[in-house]
N, C-alpha and C. Protein backbone atom coordinates (compact mmCIF):
# COMPACT_ATOMS: atom_id res chain seq x y z
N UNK A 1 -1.86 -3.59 -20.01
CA UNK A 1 -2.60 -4.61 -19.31
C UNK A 1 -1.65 -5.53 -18.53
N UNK A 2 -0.78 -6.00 -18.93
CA UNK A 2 0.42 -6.45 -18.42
C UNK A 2 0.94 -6.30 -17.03
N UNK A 3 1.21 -4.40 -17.38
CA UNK A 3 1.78 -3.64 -15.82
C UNK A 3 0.47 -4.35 -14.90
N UNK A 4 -0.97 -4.12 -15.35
CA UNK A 4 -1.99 -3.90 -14.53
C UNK A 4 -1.75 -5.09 -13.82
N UNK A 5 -1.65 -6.73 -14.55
CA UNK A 5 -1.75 -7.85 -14.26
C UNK A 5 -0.33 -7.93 -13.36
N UNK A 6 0.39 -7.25 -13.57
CA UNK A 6 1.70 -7.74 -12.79
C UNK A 6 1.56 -6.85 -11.08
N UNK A 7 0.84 -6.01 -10.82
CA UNK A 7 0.76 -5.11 -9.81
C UNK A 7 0.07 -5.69 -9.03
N UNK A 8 -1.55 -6.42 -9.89
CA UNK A 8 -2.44 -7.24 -9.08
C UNK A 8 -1.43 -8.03 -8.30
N UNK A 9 -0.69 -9.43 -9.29
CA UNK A 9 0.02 -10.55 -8.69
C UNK A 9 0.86 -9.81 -7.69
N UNK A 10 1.68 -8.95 -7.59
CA UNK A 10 2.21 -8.28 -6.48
C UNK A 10 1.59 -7.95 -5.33
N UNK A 11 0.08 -7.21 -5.24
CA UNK A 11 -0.18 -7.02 -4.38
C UNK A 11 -0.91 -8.07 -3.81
N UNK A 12 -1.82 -9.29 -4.24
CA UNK A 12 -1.79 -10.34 -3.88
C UNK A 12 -0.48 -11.20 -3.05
N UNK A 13 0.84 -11.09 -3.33
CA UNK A 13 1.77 -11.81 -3.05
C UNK A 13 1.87 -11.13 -1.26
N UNK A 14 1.87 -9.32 -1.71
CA UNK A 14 2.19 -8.84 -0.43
C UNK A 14 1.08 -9.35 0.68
N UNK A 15 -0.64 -9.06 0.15
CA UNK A 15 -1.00 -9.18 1.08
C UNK A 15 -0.71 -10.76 1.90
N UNK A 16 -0.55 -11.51 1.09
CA UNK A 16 -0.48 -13.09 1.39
C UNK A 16 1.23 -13.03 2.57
N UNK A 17 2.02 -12.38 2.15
CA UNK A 17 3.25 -12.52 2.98
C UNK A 17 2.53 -11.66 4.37
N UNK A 18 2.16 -10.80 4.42
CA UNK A 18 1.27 -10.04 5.69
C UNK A 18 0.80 -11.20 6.43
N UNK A 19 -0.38 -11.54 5.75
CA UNK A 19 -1.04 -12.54 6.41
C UNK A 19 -0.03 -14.10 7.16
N UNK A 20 0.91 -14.64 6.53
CA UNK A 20 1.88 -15.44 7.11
C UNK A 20 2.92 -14.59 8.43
N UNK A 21 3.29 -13.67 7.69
CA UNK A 21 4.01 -12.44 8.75
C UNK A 21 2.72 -12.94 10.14
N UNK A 22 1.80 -12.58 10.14
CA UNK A 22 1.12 -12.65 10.97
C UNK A 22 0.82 -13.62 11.92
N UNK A 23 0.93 -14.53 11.19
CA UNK A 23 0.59 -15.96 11.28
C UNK A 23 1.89 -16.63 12.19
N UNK A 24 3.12 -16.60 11.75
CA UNK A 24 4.33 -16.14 12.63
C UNK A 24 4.49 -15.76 13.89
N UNK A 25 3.91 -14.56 13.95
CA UNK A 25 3.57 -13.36 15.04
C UNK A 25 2.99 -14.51 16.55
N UNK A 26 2.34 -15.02 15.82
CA UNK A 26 1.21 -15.65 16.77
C UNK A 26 1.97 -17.06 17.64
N UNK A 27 2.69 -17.66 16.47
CA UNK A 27 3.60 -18.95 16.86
C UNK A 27 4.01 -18.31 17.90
N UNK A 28 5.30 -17.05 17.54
CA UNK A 28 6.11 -16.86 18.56
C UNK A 28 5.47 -16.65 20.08
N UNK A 29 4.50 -15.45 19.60
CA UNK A 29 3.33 -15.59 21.32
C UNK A 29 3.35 -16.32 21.83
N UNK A 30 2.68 -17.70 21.28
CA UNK A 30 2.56 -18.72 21.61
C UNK A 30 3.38 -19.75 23.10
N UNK A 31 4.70 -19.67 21.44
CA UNK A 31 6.24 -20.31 22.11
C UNK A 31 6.54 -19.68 23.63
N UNK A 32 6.29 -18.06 23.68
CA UNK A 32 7.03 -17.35 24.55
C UNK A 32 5.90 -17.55 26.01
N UNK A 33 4.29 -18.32 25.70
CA UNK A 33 3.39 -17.98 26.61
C UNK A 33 4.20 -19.94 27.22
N UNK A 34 4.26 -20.49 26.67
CA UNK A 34 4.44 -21.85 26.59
C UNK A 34 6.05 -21.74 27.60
N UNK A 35 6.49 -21.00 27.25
CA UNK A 35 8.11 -21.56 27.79
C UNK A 35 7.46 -21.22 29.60
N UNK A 36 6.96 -20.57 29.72
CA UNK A 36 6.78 -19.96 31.48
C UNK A 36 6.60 -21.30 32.09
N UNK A 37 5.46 -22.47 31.30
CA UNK A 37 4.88 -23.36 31.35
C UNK A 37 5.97 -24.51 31.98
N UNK A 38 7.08 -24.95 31.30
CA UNK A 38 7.84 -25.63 32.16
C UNK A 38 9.46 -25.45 32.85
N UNK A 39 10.01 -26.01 33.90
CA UNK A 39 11.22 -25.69 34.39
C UNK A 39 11.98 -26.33 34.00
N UNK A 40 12.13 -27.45 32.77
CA UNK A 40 13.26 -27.78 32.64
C UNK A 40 13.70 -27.53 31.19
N UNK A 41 15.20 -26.89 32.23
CA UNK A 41 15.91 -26.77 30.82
C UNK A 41 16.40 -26.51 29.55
N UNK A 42 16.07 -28.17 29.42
CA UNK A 42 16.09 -28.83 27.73
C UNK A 42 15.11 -27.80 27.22
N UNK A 43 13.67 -27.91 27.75
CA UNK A 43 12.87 -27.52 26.91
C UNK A 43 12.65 -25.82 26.74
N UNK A 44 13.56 -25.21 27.80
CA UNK A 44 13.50 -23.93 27.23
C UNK A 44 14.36 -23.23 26.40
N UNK A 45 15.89 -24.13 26.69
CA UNK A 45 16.68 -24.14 25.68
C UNK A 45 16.08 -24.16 24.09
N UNK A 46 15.24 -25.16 23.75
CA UNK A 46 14.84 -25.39 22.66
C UNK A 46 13.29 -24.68 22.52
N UNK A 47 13.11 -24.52 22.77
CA UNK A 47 12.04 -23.43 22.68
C UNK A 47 13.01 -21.50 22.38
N UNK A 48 13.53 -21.61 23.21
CA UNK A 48 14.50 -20.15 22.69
C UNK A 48 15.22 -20.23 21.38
N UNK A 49 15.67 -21.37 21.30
CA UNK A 49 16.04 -21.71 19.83
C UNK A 49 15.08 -21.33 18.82
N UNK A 50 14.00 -21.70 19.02
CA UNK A 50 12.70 -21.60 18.00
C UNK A 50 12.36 -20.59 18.28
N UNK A 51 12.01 -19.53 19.25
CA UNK A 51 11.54 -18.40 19.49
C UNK A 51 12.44 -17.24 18.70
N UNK A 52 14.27 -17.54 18.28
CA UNK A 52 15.13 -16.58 17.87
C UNK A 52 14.53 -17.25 16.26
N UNK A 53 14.54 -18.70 16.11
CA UNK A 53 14.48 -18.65 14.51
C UNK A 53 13.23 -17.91 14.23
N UNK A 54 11.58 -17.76 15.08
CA UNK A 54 10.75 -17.26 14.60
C UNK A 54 10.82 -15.46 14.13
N UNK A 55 11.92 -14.92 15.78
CA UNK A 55 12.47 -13.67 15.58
C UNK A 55 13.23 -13.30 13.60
N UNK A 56 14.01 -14.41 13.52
CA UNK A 56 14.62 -13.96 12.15
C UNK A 56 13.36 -14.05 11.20
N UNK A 57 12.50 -14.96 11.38
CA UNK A 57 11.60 -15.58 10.04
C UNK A 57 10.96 -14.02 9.75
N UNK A 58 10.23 -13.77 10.96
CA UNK A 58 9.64 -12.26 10.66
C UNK A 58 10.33 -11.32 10.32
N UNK A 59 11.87 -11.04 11.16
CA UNK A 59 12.47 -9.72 10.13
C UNK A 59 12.30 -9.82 8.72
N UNK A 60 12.78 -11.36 8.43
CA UNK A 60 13.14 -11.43 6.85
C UNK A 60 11.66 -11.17 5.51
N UNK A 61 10.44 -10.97 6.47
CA UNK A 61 9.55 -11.02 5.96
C UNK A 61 9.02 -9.60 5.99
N UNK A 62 10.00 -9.03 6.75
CA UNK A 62 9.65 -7.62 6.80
C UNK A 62 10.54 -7.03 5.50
N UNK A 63 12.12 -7.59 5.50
CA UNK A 63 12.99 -6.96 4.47
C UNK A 63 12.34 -7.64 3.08
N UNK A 64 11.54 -8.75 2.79
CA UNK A 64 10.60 -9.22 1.59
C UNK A 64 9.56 -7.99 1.16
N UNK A 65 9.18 -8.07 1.94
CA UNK A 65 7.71 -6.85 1.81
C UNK A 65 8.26 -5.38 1.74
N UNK A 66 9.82 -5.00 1.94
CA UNK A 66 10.13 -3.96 1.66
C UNK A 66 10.92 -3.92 0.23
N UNK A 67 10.98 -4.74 0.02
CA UNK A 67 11.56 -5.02 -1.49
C UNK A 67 10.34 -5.10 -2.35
N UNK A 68 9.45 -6.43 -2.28
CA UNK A 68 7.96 -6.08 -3.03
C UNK A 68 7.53 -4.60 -2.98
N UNK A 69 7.48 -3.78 -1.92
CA UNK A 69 6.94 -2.50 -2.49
C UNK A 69 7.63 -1.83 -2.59
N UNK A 70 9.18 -1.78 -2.70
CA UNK A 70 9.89 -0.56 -3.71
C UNK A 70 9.92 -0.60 -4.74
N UNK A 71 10.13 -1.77 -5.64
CA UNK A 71 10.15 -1.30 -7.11
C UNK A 71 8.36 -0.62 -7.52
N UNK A 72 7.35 -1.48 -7.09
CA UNK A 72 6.14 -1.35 -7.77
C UNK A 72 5.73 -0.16 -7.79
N UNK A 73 6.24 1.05 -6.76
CA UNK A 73 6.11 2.52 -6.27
C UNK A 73 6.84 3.07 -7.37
N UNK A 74 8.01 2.79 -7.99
CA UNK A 74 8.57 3.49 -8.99
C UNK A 74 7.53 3.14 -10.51
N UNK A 75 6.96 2.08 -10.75
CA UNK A 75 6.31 1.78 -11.78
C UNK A 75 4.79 2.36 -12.29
């Protein structure tokens, strides 16, 4: 019962990181529809800043979700 309860909380966790993964996805759109929007600068400077940290946020949520489902596949 244990394994059972621990697989649920796992796959709950994954789908919940999906759904943020996603959620992510959308910021960056966002950021990248937004930067066309003005010519100066500052603000695309800092907008590319945020557009590379959103780039890492999602890899790392990709290498999360590939770790959550390797062990649970062996179990």
């Amino acid at each position: 019962m244990s394994n059972r309860l621990s697989k649920r909380l796992r796959d709950q966790q994954i789908e919940a990181l999906k759904i943020q993964q996603q959620y992510m996805t959308v910021v960056r759109d966002r950021h990248r529809a937004w930067d066309k929007d003005s010519d100066d600068m500052e603000i695309h400077r800092i907008r590319n800043e945020i557009l590379d940290l959103i780039e890492k946020t999602i890899a790392q949520y990709d290498h999360l979700l590939e770790a959550l489902r390797g062990p649970s596949e062996g179990d």
